[in-house]
Protein backbone atom coordinates (compact mmCIF):
# COMPACT_ATOMS: atom_id res chain seq x y z
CA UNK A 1 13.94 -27.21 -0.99
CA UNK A 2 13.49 -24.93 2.10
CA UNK A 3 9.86 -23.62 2.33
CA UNK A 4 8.98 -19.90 3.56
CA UNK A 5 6.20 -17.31 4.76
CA UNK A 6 6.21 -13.63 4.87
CA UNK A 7 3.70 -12.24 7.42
CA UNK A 8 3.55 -8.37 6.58
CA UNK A 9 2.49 -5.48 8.61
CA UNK A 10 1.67 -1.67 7.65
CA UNK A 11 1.63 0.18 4.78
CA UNK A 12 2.39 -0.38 1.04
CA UNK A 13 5.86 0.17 1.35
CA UNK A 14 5.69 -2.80 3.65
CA UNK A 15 3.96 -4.59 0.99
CA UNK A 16 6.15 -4.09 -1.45
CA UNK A 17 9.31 -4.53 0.79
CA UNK A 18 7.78 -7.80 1.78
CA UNK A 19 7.68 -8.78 -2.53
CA UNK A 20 11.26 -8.35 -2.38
CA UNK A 21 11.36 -10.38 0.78
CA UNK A 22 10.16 -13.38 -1.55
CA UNK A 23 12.47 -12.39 -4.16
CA UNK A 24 15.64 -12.58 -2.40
CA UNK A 25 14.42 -15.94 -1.06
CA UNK A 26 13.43 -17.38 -4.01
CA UNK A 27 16.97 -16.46 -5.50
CA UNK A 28 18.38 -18.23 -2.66
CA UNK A 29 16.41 -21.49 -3.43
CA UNK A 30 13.40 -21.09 -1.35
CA UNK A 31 9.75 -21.65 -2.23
CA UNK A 32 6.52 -20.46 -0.92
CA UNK A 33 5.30 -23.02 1.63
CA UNK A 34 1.99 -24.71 0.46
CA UNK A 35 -1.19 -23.52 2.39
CA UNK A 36 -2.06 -26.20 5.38
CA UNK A 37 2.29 -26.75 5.59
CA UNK A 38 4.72 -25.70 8.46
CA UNK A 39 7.50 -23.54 6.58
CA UNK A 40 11.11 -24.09 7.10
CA UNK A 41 11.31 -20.00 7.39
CA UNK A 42 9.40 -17.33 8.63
CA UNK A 43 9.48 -13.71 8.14
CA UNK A 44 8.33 -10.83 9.86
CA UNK A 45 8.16 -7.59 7.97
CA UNK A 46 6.87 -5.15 10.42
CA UNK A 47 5.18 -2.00 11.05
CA UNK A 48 6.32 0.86 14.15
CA UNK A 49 3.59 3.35 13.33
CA UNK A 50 0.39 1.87 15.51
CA UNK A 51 0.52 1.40 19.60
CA UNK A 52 -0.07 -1.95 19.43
CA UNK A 53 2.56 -2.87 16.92
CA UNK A 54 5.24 -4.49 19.45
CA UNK A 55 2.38 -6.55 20.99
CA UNK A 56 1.37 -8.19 17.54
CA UNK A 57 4.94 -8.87 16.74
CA UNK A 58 6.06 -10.18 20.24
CA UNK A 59 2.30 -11.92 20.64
CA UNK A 60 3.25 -14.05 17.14
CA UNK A 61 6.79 -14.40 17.97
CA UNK A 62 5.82 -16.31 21.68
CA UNK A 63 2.96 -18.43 19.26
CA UNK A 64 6.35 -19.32 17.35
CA UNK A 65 8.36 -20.54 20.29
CA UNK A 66 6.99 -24.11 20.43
CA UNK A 67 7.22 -25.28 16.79
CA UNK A 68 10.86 -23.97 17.12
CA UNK A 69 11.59 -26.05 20.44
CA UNK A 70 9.88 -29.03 18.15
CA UNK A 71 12.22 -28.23 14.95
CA UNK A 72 15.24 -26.17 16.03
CA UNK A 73 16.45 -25.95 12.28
CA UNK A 74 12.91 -24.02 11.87
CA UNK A 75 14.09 -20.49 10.99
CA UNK A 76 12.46 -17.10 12.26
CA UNK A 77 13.89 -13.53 10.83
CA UNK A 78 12.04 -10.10 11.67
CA UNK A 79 12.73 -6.93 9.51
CA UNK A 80 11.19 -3.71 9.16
CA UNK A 81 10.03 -0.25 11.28
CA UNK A 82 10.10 -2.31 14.51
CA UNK A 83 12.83 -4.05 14.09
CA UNK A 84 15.18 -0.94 12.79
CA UNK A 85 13.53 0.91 15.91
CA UNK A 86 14.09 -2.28 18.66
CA UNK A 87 17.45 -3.97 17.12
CA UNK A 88 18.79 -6.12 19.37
CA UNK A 89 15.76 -5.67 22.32
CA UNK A 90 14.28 -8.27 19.85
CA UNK A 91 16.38 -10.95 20.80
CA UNK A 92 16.01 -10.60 24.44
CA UNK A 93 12.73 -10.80 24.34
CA UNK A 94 12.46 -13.69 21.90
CA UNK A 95 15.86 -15.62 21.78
CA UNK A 96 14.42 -17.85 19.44
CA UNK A 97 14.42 -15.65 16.98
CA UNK A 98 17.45 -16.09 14.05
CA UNK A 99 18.03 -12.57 12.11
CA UNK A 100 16.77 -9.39 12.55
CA UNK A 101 17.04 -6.74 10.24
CA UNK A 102 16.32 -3.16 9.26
CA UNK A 103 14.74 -1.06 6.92
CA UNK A 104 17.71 0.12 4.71
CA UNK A 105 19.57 -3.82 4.53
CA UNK A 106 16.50 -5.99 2.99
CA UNK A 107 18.95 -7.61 0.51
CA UNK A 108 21.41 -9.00 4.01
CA UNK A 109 19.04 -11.16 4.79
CA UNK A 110 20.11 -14.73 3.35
CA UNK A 111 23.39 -13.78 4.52
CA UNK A 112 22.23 -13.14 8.12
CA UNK A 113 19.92 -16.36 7.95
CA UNK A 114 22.92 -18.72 6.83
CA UNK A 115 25.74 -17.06 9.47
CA UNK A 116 22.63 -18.30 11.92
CA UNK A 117 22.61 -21.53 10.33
CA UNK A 118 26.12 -21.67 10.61
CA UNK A 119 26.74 -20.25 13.78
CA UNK A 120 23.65 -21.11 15.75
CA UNK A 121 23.42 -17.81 17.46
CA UNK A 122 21.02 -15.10 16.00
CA UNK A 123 22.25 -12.18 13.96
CA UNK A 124 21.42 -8.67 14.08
CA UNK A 125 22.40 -6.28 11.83
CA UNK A 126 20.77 -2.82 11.32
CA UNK A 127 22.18 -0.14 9.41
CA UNK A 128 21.76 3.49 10.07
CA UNK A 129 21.25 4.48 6.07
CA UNK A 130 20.27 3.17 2.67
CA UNK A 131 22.55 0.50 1.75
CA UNK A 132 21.61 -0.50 -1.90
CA UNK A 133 17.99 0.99 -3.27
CA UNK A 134 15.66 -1.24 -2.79
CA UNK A 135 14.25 -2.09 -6.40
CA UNK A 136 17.81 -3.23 -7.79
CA UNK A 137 16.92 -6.64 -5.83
CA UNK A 138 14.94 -9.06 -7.34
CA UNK A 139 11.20 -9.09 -6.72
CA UNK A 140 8.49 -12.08 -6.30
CA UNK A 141 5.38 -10.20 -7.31
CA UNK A 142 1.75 -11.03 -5.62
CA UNK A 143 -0.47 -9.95 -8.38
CA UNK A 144 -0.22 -10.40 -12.20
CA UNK A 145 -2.03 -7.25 -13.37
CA UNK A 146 -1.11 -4.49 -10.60
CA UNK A 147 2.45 -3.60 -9.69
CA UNK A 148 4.20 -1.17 -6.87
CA UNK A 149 7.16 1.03 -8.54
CA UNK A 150 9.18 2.51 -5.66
CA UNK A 151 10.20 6.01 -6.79
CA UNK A 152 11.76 7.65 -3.33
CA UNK A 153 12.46 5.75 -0.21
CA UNK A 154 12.74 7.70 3.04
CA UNK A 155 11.05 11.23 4.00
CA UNK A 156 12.26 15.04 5.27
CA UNK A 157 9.23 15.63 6.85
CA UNK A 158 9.38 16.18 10.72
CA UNK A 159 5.65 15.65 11.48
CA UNK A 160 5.34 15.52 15.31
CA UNK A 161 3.37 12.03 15.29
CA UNK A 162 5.20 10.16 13.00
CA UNK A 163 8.13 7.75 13.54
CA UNK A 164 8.81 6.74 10.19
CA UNK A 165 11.58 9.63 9.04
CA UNK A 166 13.44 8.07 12.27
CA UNK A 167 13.31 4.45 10.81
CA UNK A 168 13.82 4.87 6.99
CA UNK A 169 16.16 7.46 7.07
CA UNK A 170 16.25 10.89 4.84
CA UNK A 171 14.55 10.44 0.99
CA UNK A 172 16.49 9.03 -1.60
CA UNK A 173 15.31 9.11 -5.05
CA UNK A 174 15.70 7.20 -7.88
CA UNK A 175 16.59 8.05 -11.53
CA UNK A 176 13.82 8.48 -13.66
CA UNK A 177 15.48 6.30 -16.20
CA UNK A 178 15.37 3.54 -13.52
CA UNK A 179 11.76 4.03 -12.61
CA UNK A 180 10.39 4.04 -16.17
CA UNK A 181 12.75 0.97 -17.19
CA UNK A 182 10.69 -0.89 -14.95
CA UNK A 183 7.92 0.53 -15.37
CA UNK A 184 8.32 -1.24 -18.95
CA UNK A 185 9.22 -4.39 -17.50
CA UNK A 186 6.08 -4.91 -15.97
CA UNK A 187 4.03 -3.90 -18.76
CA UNK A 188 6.55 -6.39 -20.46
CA UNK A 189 5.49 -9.33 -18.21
CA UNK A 190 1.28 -8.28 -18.65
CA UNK A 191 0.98 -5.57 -15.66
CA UNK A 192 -1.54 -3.49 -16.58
CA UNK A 193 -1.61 -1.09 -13.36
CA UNK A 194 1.65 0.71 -11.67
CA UNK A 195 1.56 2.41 -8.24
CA UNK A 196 4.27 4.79 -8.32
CA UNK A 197 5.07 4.37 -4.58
CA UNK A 198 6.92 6.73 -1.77
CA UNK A 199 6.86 7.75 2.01
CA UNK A 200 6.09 11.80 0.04
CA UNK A 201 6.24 11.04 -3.75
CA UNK A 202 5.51 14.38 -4.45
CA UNK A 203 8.59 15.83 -3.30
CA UNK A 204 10.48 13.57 -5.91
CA UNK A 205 13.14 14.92 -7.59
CA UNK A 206 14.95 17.12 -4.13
CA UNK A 207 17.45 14.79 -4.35
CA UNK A 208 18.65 15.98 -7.85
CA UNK A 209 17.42 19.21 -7.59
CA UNK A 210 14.23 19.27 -9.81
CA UNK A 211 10.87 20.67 -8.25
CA UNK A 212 8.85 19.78 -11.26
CA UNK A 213 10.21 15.67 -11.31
CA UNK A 214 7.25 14.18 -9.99
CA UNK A 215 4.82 15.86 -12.77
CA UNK A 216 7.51 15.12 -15.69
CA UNK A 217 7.43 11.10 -14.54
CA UNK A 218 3.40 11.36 -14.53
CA UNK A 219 4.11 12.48 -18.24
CA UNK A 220 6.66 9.98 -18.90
CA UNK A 221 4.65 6.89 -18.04
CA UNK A 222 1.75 8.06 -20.80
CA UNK A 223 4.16 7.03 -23.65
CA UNK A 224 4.51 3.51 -22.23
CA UNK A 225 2.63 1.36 -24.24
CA UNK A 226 0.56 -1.36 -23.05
CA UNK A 227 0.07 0.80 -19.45
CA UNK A 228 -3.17 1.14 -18.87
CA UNK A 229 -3.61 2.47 -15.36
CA UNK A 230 -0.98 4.93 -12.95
CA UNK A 231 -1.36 5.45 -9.73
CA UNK A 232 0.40 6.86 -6.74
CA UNK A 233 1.00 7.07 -3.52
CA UNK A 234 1.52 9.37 -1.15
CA UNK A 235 1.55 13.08 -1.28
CA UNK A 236 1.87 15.48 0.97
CA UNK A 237 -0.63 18.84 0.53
CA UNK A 238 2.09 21.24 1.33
CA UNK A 239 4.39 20.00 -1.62
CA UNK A 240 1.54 19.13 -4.06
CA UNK A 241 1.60 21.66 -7.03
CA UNK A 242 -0.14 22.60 -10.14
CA UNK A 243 1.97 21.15 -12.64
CA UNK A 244 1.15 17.42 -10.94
CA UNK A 245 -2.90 18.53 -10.80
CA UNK A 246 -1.93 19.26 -15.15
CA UNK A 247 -0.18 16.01 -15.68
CA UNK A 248 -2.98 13.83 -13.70
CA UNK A 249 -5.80 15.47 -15.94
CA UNK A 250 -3.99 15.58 -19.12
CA UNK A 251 -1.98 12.27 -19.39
CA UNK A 252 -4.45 9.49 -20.38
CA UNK A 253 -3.58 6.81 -18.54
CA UNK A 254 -3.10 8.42 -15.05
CA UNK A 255 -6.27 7.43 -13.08
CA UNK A 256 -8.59 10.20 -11.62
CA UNK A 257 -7.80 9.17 -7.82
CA UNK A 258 -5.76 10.57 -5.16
CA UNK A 259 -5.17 10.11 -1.93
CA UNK A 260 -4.50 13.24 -0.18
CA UNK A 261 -4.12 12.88 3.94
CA UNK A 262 -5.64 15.66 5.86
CA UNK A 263 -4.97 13.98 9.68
CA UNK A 264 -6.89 17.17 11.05
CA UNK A 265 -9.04 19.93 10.03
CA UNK A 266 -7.93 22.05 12.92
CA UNK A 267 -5.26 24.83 11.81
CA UNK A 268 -4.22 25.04 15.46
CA UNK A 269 -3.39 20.98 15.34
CA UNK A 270 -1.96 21.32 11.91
CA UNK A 271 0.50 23.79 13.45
CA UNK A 272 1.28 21.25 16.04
CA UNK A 273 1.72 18.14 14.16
CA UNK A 274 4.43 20.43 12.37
CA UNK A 275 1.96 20.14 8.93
CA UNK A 276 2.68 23.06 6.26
CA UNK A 277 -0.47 24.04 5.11
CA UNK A 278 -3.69 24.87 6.41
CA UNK A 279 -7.60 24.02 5.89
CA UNK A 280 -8.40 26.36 3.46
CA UNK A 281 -5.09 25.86 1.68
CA UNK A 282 -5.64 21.79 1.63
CA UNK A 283 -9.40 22.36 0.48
CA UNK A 284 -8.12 25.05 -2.29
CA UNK A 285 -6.14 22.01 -3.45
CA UNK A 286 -9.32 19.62 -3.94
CA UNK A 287 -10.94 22.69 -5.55
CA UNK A 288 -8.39 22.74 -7.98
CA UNK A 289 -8.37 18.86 -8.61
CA UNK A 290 -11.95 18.81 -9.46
CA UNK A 291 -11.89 21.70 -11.34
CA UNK A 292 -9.33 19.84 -13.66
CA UNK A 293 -10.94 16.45 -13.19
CA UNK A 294 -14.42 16.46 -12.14
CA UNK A 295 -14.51 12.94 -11.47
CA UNK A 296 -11.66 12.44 -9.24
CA UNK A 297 -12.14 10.33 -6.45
CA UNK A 298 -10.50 11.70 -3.30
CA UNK A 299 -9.38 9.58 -0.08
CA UNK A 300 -7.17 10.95 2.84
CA UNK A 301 -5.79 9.51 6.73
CA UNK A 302 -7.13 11.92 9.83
CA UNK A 303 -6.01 11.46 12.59
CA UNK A 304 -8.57 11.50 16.48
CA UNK A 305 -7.47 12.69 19.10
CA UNK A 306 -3.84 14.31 19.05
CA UNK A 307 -2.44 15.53 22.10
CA UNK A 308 -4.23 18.84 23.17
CA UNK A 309 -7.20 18.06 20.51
CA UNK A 310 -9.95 20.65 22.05
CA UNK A 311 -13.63 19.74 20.66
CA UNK A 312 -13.74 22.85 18.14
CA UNK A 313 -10.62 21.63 16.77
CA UNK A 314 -12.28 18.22 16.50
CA UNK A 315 -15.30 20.34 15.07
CA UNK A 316 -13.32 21.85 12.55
CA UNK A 317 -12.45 18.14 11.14
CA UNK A 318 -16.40 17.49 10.63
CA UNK A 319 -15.93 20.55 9.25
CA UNK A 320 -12.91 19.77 6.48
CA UNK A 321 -14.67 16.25 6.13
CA UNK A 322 -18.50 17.62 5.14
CA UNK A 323 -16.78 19.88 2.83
CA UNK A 324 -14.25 17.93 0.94
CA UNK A 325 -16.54 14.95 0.42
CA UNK A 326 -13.60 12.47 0.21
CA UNK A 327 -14.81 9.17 -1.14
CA UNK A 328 -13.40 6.88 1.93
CA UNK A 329 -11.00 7.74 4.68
CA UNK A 330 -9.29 5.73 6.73
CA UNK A 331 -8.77 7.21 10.18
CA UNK A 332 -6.80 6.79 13.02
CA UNK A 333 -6.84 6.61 16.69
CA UNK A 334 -3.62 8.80 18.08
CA UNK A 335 -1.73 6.68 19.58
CA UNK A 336 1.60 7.39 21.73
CA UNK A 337 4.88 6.53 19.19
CA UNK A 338 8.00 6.73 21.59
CA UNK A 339 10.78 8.65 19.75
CA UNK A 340 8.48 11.22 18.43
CA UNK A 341 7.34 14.74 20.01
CA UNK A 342 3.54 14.19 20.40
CA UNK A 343 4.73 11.21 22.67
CA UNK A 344 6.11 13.47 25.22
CA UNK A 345 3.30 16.50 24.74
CA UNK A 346 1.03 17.60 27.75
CA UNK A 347 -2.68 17.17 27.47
CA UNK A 348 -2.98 13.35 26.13
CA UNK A 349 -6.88 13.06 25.41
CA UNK A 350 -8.46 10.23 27.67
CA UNK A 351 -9.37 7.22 25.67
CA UNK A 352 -12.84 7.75 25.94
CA UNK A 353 -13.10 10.90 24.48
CA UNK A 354 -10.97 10.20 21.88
CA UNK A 355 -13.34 6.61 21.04
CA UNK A 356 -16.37 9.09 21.04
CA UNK A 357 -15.06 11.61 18.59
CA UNK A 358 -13.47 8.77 16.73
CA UNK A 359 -17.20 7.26 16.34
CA UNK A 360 -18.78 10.57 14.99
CA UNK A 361 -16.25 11.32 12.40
CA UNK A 362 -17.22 7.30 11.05
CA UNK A 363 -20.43 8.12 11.11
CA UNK A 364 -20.07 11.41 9.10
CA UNK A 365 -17.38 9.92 6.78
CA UNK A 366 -19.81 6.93 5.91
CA UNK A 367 -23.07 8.76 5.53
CA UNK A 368 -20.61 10.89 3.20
CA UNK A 369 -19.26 8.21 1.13
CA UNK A 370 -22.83 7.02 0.66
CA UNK A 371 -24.13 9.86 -0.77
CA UNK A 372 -20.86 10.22 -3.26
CA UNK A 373 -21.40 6.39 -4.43
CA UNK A 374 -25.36 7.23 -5.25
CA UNK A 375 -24.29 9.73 -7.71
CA UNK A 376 -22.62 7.24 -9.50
CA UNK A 377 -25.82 5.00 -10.00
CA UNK A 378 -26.53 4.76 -13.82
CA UNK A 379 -23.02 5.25 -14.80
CA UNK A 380 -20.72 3.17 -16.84
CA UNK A 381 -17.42 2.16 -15.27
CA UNK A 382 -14.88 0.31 -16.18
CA UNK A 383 -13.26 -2.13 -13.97
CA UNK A 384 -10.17 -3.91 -13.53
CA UNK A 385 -11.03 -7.00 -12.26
CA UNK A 386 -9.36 -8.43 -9.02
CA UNK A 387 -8.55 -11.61 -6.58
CA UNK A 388 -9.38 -10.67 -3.71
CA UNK A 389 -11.59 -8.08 -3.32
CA UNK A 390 -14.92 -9.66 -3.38
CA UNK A 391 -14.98 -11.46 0.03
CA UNK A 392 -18.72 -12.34 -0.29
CA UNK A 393 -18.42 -13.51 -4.05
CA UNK A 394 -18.78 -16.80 -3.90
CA UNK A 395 -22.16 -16.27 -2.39
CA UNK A 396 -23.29 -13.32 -3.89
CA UNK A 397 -22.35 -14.79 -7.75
CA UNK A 398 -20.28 -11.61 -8.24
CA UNK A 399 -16.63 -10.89 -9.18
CA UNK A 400 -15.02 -7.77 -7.78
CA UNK A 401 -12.83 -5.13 -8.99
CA UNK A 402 -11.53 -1.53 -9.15
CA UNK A 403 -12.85 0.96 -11.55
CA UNK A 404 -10.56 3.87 -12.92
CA UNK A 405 -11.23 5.86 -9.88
CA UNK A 406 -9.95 3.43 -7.21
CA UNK A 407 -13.45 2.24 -6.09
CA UNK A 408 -14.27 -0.89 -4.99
CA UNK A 409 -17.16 -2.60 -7.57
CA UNK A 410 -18.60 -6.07 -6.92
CA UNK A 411 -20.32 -6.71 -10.64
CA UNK A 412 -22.42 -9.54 -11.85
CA UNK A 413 -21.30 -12.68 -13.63
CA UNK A 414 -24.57 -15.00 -13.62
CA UNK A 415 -26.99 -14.92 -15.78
CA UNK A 416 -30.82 -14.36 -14.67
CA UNK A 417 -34.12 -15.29 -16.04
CA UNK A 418 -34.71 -11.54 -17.23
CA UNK A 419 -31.21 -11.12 -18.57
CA UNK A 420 -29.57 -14.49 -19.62
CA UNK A 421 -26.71 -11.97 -21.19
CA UNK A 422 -25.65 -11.03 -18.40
CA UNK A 423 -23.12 -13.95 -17.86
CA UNK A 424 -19.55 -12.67 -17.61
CA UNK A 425 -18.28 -16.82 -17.63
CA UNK A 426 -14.34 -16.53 -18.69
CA UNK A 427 -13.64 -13.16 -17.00
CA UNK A 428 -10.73 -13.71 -14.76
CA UNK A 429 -8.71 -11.14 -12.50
CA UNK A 430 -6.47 -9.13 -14.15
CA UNK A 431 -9.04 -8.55 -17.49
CA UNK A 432 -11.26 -5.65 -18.01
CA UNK A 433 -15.19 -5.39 -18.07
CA UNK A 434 -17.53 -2.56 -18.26
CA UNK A 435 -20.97 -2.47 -16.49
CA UNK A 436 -23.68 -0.33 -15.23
CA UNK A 437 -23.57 0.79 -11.49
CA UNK A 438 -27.13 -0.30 -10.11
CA UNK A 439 -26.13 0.94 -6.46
CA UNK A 440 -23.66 2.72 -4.46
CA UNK A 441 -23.17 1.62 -1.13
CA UNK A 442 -21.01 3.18 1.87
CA UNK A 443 -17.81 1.41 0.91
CA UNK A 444 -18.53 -0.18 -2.69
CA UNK A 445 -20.64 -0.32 -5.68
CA UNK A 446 -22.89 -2.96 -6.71
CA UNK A 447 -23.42 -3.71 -10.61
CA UNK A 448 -26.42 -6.54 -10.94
CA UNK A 449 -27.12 -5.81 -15.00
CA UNK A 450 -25.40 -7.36 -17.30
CA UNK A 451 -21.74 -7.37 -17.95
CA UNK A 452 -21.44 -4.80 -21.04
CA UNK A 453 -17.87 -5.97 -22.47
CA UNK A 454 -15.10 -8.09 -21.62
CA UNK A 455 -11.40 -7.57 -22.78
CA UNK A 456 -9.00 -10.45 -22.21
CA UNK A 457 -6.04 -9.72 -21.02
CA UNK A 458 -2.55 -11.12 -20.65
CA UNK A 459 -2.35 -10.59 -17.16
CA UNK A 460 -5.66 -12.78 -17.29
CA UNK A 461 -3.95 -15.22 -18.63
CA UNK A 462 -0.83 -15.40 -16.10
CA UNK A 463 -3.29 -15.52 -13.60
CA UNK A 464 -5.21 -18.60 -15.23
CA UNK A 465 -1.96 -20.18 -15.85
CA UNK A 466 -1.19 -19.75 -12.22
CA UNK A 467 2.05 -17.47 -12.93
CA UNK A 468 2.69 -13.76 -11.44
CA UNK A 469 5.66 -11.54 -12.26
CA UNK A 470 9.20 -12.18 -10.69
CA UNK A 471 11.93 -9.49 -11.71
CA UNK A 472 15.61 -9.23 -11.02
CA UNK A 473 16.86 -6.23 -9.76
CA UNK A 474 15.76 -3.35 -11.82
CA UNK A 475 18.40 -1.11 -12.54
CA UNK A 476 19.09 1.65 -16.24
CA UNK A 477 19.41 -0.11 -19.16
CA UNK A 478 17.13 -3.75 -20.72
CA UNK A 479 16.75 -5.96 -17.28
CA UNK A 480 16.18 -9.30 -18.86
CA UNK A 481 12.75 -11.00 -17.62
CA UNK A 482 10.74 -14.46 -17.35
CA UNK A 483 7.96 -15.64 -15.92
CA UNK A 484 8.40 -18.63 -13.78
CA UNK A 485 5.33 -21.26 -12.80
CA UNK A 486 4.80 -20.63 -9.04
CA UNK A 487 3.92 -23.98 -6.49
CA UNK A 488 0.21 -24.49 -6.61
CA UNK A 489 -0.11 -23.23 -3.79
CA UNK A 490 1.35 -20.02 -2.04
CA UNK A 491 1.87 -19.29 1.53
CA UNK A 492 -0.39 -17.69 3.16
CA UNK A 493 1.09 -13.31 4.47
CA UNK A 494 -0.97 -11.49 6.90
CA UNK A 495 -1.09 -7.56 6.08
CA UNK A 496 -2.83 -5.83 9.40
């Protein structure tokens, strides 16, 4: 059997595209190649929105060229942003390379890869819209307790900075019907945890004409049974209303979290990056989300340094920051995307200034999430435990998890001279604990005391048995489902 590796790039939508990567493959008669083993396939699912994208894909690519002069039936296929964006540039740079394809024609690929085969020439086929949605193809999943749901693919936004409308076309939404049927899947198969994912989720529902969709499907998934956890990802402040702030506090299972991107706290920059709403307008919103939920953990994107970026506007993003006391942030260095209108904008900051502002926002950001994570000393979470996370585990005789709110908590699970109970032996990712926050640090919290209760789970169990959740496509109506024993081990995918 032909062996394969996904190497993924970007965002969640990546992520997720890249699960139905595997899926299609593994229909075809692929499997995951084992850890230390050179696969018979390779796949590049790639990202457009970061400078430095083309020189991680073509820097890989050239690291590829030798094992393919060695083994010339050795496959290599690159999809996603860059590939939609550079088509056919891709195989003049690297003729080695077999299929490329886009963003809107995942499910071509193990056509393109046997015409190559067949033809020994590569084959390049982008299309220019949404073939087939992407969640009616079948879909290898990477964790057995936490599933993405694609609700909208695509986006109608014209932010200046952003490439992505250009490369996955207008939104397209999907039935609510389809979303919830597997949504029920999942929990079918021992998912505990949906992400309801899209490039603007909160605009679900233009597509068929209801403003009020995205709130009604927060309110559909609390009579699933067996779903413990909803989450979703992202919305855009401009399109996020009150009915959505109702359904997050009022339907049990949606968790307290949001991720809300700001990218600047300058209204004159705002204006520019073509954002609909201004600073007091996005702050009113986090008002309003505490107000209904006062333990909401907030995260958002900023962006440094956008074309024309004076230092008050760059003050008035301390500013927004101090104020909204997000709980992490990730933020950005502007870089130049060609194809959008920033790219061609006069007054490009000079990389310097742009590192220097870049370090000071950090710096307020982490002495911000600091402070928010000491609140939470003495409190009770509950956490979903996770593979993963915990990088420093092993050492540190912790396990690792997310409680309700999204935050990242390494907890205990060996037992001490003072407190032999506090031995969590048998907990395994995918089942839920509760235990006592003993510190908050910048980007974590720390729980030393004992482990307070342990809930098995089914999704523990997959994961013990070494099985995750494959799906066929997921269209209205029963999909039927299985659970299939994966190779011991998996190949190895790079997310950047």
């Amino acid at each position: 059997m032909k062996t394969y590796q996904v190497k993924t790039y970007g965002c969640q939508m990546n992520v997720h595209d890249s699960e139905r990567i595997g899926g299609l493959l593994e229909a075809a008669g692929y499997v995951p190649v084992a850890a230390e083993g050179a696969p018979d396939l390779v796949v590049f699912n790639t990202c457009a929105v970061r400078e430095n994208a083309d020189n991680k894909l073509y820097g890989n690519l050239s690291h590829l060229a030798p094992a393919k002069r060695e083994n010339p039936d050795m496959q290599i296929a690159v999809g996603g942003c860059l590939a939609q964006k550079d088509r056919g540039e891709i195989v003049k740079r690297a003729p080695w390379v077999d299929a490329v394809f886009g963003t809107h024609n995942i499910g071509s690929l193990p056509a393109l890869l046997e015409r190559a085969r067949h033809n020994r020439a590569a084959e390049v086929e982008i299309l220019e819209s949404l073939e087939t949605f992407p969640s009616t193809l079948p879909t290898k999943r990477e964790s057995t307790y936490s599933g993405w749901v694609s609700i909208s693919v695509g986006c109608n936004n014209t932010c200046t900075f952003c490439i992505v409308p250009a490369l996955r076309g207008k939104e397209k939404d999907r039935r609510p019907g389809e979303i919830l049927a597997e949504v029920r899947a999942l929990v079918a198969e021992g998912v505990s945890e949906v992400t309801l994912l899209g490039q603007n989720v909160n605009t679900y529902g233009v597509e068929f004409g209801d403003k009020l969709a995205f709130g009604k499907l927060l309110r559909a998934t609390g009579g699933i049974e067996g779903l413990e956890r909803v989450r979703f990802t992202s919305p855009h402040p401009k399109n996020f209303t009150d009915d959505v702030i109702a359904a997050m506090a009022e339907t049990p299972n949606v968790c307290h979290s949001l991720h809300m991107p700001l990218q600047s706290g300058s209204d004159r920059v705002l204006k520019e990056m073509r954002r609909s709403y201004r600073s007091a307008k996005y702050l009113e919103i986090l008002d309003k989300v505490r107000a209904a939920m006062p333990d909401a953990a907030i995260t958002t994107d900023i962006i440094v340094g956008f074309p024309g970026e004076t230092e008050e506007d760059f003050q008035g993003t301390l500013d927004v920051v101090e104020r909204a006391r997000f709980s992490s942030a990730f933020t950005f260095q502007y870089s130049i995307r060609p194809g959008t209108p920033a790219a061609t904008m006069e007054d490009q900051i000079p990389k310097a200034v742009v590192q220097e502002r870049y370090e000071r926002l950090v710096a307020l950001q982490e002495r911000v999430s600091w402070e928010e994570n000491r609140k939470l000393e003495g409190s009770v979470v509950e956490v979903l435990v996770t593979a993963g996370d915990g990088r420093k585990d092993e050492a540190t005789g912790r396990l690792s998890g997310r409680a309700r709110d999204g935050r990242l908590v390494h907890f205990n699970v060996t037992p001490s001279a003072t407190d032999p109970a506090g031995n969590a032996e048998g907990v395994r990712p995918g089942d839920v604990v509760t235990t006592a926050i003993t510190y908050g640090a910048p980007h974590h919290l720390v729980a030393d005391g004992a482990v307070l209760s342990h809930r098995a789970t089914r999704a523990g169990d997959a994961w013990a048995s070494g099985k995750a959740t494959k799906l066929p496509g997921v269209a209205l109506g029963m999909p039927s489902l299985g659970r299939k024993p994966l190779p011991t081990q998996e190949g190895p995918a790079c997310a950047c």
